[in-house]
Protein backbone atom coordinates (compact mmCIF):
# COMPACT_ATOMS: atom_id res chain seq x y z
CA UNK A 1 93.72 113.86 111.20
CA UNK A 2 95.19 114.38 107.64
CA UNK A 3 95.72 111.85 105.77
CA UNK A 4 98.47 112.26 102.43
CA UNK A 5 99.03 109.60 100.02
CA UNK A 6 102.40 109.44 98.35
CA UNK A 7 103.19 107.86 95.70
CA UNK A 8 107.08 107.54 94.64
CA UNK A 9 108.86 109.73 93.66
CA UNK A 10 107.48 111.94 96.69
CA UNK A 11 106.18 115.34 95.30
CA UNK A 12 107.75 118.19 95.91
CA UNK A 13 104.47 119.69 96.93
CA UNK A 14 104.05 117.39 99.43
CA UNK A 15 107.24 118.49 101.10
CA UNK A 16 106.81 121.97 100.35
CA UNK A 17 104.00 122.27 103.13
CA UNK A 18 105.29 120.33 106.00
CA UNK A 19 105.70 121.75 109.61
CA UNK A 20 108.57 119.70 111.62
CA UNK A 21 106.81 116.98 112.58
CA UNK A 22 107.71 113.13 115.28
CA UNK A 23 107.22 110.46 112.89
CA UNK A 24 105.94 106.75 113.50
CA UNK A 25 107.39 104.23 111.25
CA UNK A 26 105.75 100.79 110.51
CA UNK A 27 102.91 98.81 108.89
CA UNK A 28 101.50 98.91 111.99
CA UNK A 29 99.17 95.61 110.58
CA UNK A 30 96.33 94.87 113.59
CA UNK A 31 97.63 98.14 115.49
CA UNK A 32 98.24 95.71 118.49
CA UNK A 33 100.14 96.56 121.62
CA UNK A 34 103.50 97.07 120.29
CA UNK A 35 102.72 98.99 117.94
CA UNK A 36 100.51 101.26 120.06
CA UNK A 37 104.09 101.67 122.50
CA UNK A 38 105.42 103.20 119.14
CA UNK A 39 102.77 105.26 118.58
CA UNK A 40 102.49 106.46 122.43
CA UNK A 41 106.31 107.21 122.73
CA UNK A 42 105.90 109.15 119.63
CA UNK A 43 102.82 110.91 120.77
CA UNK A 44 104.74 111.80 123.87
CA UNK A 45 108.03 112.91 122.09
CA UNK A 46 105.65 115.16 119.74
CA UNK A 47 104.15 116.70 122.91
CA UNK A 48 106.89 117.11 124.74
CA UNK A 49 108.87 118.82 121.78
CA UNK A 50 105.80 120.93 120.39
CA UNK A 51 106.03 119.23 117.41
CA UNK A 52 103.32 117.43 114.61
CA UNK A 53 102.54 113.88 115.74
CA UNK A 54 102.72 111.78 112.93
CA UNK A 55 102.71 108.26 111.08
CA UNK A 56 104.09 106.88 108.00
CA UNK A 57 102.68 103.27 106.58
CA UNK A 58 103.05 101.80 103.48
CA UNK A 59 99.99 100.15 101.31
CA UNK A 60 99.93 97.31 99.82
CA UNK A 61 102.10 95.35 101.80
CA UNK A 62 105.89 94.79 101.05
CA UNK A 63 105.50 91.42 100.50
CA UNK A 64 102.33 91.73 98.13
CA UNK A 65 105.30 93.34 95.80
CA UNK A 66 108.21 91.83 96.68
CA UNK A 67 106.54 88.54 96.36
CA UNK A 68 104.01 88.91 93.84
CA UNK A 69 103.06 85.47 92.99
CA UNK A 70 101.62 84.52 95.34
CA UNK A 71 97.99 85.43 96.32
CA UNK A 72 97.73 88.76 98.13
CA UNK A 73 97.69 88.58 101.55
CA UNK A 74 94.81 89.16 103.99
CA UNK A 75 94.90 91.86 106.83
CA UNK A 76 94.33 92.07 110.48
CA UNK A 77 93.22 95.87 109.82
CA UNK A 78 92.48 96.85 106.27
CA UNK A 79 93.56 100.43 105.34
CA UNK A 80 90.66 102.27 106.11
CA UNK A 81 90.32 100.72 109.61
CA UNK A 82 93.94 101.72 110.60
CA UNK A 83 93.25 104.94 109.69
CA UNK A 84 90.39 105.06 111.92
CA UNK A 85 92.62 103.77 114.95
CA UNK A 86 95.48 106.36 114.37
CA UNK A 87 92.87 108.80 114.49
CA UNK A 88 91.63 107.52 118.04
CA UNK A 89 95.10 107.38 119.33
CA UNK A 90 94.93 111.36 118.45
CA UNK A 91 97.33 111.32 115.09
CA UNK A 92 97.71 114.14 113.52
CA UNK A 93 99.15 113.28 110.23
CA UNK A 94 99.24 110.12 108.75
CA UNK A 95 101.45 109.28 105.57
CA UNK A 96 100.38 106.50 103.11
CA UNK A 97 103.35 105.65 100.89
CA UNK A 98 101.97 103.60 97.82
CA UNK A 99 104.81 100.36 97.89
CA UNK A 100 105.51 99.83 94.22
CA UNK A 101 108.22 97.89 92.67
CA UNK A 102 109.89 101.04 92.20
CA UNK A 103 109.77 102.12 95.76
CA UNK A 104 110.77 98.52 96.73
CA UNK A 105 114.35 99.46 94.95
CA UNK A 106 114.79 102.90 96.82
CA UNK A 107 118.36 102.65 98.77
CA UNK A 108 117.95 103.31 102.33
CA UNK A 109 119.95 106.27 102.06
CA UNK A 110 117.48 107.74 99.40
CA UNK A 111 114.87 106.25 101.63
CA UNK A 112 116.01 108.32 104.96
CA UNK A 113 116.76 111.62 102.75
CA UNK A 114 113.76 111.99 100.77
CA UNK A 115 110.85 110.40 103.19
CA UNK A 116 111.91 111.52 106.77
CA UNK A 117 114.56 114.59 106.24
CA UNK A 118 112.11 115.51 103.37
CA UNK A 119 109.41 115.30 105.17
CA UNK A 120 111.06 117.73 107.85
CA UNK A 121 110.60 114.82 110.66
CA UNK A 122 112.92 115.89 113.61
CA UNK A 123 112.19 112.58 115.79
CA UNK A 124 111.61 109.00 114.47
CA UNK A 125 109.86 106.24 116.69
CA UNK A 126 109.91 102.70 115.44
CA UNK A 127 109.63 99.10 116.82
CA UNK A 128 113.35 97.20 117.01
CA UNK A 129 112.53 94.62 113.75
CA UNK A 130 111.80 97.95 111.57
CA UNK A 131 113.80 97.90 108.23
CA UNK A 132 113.81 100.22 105.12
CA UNK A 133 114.89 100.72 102.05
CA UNK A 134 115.87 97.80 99.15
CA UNK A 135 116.00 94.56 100.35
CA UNK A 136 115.36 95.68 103.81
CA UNK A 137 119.03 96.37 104.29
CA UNK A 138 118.03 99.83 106.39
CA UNK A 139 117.95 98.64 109.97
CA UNK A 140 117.49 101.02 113.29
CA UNK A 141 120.77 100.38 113.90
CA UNK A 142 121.60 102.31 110.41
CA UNK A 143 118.76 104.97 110.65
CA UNK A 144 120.56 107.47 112.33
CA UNK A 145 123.89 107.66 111.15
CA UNK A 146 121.88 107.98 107.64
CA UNK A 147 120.19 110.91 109.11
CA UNK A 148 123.24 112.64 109.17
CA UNK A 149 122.04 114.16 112.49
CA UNK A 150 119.26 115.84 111.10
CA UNK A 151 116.94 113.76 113.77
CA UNK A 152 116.91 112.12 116.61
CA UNK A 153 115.70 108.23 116.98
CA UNK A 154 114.29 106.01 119.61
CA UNK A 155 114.00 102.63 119.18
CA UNK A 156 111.09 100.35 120.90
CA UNK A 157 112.26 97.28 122.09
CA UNK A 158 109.52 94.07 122.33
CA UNK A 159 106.55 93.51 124.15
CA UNK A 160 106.11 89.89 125.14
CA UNK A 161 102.99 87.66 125.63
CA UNK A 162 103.25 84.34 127.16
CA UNK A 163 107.02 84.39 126.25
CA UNK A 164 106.22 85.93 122.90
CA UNK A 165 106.94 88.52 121.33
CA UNK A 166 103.79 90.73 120.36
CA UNK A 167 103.37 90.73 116.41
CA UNK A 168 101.01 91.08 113.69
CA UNK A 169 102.85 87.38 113.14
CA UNK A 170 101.87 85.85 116.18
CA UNK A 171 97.92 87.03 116.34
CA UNK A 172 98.01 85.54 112.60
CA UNK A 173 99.19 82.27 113.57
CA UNK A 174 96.43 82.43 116.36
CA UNK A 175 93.63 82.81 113.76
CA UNK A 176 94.87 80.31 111.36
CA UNK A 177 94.43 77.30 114.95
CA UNK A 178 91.26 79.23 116.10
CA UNK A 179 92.57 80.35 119.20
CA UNK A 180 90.92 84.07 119.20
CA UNK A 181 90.60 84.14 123.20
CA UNK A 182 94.29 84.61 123.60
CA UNK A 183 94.35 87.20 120.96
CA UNK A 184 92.80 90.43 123.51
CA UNK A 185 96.37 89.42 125.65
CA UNK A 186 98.00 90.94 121.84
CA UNK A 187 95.47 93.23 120.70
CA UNK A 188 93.66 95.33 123.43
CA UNK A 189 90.48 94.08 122.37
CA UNK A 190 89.01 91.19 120.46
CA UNK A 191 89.60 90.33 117.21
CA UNK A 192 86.87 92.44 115.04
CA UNK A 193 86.11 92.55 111.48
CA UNK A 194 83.46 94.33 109.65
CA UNK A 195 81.06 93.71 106.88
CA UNK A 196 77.31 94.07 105.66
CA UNK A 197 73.85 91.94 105.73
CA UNK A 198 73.47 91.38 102.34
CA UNK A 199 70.42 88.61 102.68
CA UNK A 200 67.08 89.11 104.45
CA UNK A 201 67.64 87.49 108.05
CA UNK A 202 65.73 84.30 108.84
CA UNK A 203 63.93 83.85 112.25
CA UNK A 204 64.01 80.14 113.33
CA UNK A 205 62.85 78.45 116.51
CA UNK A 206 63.67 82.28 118.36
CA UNK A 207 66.75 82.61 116.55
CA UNK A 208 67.70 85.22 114.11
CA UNK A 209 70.12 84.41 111.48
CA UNK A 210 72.57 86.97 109.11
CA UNK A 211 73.98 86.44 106.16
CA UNK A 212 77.05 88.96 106.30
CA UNK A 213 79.16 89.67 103.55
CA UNK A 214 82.75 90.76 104.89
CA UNK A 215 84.63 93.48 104.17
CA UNK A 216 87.78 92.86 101.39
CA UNK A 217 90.95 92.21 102.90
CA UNK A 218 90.12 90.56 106.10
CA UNK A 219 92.29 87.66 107.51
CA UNK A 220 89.33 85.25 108.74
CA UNK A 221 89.84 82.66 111.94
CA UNK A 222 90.15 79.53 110.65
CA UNK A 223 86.96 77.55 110.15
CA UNK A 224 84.66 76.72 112.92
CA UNK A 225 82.07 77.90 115.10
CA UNK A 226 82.92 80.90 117.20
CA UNK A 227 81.31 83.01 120.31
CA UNK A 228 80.84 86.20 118.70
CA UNK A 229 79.69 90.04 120.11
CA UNK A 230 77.71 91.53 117.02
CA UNK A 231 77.55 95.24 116.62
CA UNK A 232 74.64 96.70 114.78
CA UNK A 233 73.76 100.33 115.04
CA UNK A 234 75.24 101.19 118.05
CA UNK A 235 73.67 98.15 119.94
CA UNK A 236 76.21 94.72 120.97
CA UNK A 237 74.51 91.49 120.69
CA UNK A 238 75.87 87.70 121.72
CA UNK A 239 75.79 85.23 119.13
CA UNK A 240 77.64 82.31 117.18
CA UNK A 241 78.86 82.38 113.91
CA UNK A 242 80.76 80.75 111.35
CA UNK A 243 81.76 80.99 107.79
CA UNK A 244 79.79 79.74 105.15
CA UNK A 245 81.23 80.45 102.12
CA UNK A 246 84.31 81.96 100.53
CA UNK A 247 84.96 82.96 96.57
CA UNK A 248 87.92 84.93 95.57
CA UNK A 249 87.91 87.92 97.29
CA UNK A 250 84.36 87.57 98.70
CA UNK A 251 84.00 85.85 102.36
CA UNK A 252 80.38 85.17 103.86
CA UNK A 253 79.60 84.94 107.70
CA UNK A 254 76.51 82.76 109.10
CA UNK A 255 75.75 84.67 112.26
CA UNK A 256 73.07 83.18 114.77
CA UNK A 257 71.39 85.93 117.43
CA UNK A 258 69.65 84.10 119.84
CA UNK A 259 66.07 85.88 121.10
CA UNK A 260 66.18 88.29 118.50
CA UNK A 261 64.50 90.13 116.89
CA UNK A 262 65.22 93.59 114.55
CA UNK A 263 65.85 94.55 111.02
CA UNK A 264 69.65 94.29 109.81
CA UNK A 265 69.13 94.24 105.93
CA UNK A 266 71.65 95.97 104.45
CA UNK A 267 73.18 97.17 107.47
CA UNK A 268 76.74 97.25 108.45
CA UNK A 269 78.10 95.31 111.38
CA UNK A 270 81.35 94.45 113.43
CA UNK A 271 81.85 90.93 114.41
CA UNK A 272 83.81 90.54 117.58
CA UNK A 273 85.53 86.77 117.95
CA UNK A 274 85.31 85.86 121.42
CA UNK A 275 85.92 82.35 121.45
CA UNK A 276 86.54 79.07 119.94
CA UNK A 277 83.06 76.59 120.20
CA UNK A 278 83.48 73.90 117.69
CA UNK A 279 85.84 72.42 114.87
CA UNK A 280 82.63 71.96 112.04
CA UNK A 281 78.31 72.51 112.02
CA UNK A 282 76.36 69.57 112.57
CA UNK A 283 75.18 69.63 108.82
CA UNK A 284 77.67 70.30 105.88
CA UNK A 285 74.69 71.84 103.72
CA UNK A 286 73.31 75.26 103.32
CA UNK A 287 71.72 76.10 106.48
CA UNK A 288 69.21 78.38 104.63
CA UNK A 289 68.58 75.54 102.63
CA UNK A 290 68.04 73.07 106.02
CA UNK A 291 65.29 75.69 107.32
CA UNK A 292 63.33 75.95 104.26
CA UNK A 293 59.88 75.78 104.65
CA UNK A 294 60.37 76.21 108.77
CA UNK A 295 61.50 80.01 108.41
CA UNK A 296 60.21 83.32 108.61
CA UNK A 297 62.08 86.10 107.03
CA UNK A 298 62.87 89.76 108.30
């Protein structure tokens, strides 16, 4: 997969090189099951017509400009991770349109003529909800008259879960109660962020404990102890966790492996939520601080 950041205006050398191409449109922000409908209806249109399968997202998020004073918000799948999905799902080009202020202001005419005709896309796929242009006043119901005929457009209709719709909204608003056992029904899979072992692990009473530091830009469950799959090298291992600390930016996991024993300094590891255990740890202090003098570091 090729991956082409754009930055408005759109470059004419950018343009210059594309093959006609099916494009996905969206922020696509978790890559949950709706979205991967888009992205297989597009696959299959690509297919079908010979064409370039591709995606265009947008980074940061619209609302991060739009609304910029409030704090920036946290993702389901960061950038880099999304990239790594539309690659699985066998993407072929993938478009990263920077979202400035002055992109923000683009009319959804300019929007449709520069980013999808100019792009030479023949066949756009997007989810219902999917708006463009300033103010969000480009609609699906507008994208195709604006095309002028110059492509054809198929619209995904909603996915529902319990009665609700499927949404990067609705696995949020699981998250922020705790409630990441519902969230596979959404997802696919289990809720999964990534990060490092920045601490030496302490091994206490048969239990092996990491201190994880997680990856920027993560939306984190909301606090509590959690069921947890934790991937290291390869190998999946059952655990608890639960978040210790945050500052700014920075957000620190307590993970407890139970009958463990192996070296994880400095590595990187996925976290997989599985399930909600309790509300708040017995004690409110420092856990590394609570085993001093009983541990045995690794």
């Amino acid at each position: 997969m090729e991956t082409v950041y754009i930055r408005h205006p759109i470059s004419a050398s950018v343009t210059a090189q594309m093959r006609p191409c099916v494009l996905a449109l969206g922020f696509f922000d978790g890559v949950h099951l709706g979205h991967k409908e888009v992205l297989e209806a597009a696959k299959a249109a690509a297919k079908q017509k010979q064409l370039s399968f591709g995606v265009m997202t947008f980074y940061p998020h619209p609302k991060d400009i739009i609304q910029a004073n409030e704090e920036p918000r946290k993702y389901l799948t960061p950038l880099p991770i999304k990239e790594e999905r539309f690659r699985e799902m066998g993407v072929e080009k993938l478009f990263v349109v920077r979202f400035t202020p002055e992109f923000a202001r683009l009319r959804p005419k300019d929007f449709v003529v520069q980013y999808i005709v100019g792009l030479r896309c023949k066949h756009v796929v997007a989810g219902f909800d999917y708006h463009y242009g300033y103010k969000g006043k480009g609609t699906m119901a507008t994208l195709k008259k604006e095309g002028d005929g110059k492509f054809q457009v198929t619209v995904i209709h909603p996915i529902k879960r319990e009665q609700e719709k499927i949404s990067s909204t609705a696995i949020r608003n699981l998250l922020a109660v705790g409630n990441v056992a519902l969230i596979p029904s959404y997802l696919g899979d289990f809720y999964e962020i990534r990060g490092k072992v920045k601490k030496a692990s302490i091994y206490y009473k048969n239990n092996q404990f990491l201190h994880i530091l997680v990856d920027e830009e993560y939306m984190l469950p909301t606090p509590g102890i959690y069921k947890v799959y934790v991937e290291i090298d390869g190998q999946r291992y059952k655990g608890t966790c639960q978040q210790i600390s945050s500052n700014g930016n920075q957000s620190f996991l307590l993970v407890q492996l139970t009958n463990c024993l192996i070296n994880t300094y400095e590595k990187r590891v996925k976290v997989k939520w599985l399930q909600f255990s309790l509300r708040k740890a017995k004690e409110d202090h420092d856990i590394y601080q609570y085993m001093e003098g009983e541990r045995r570091i690794i």
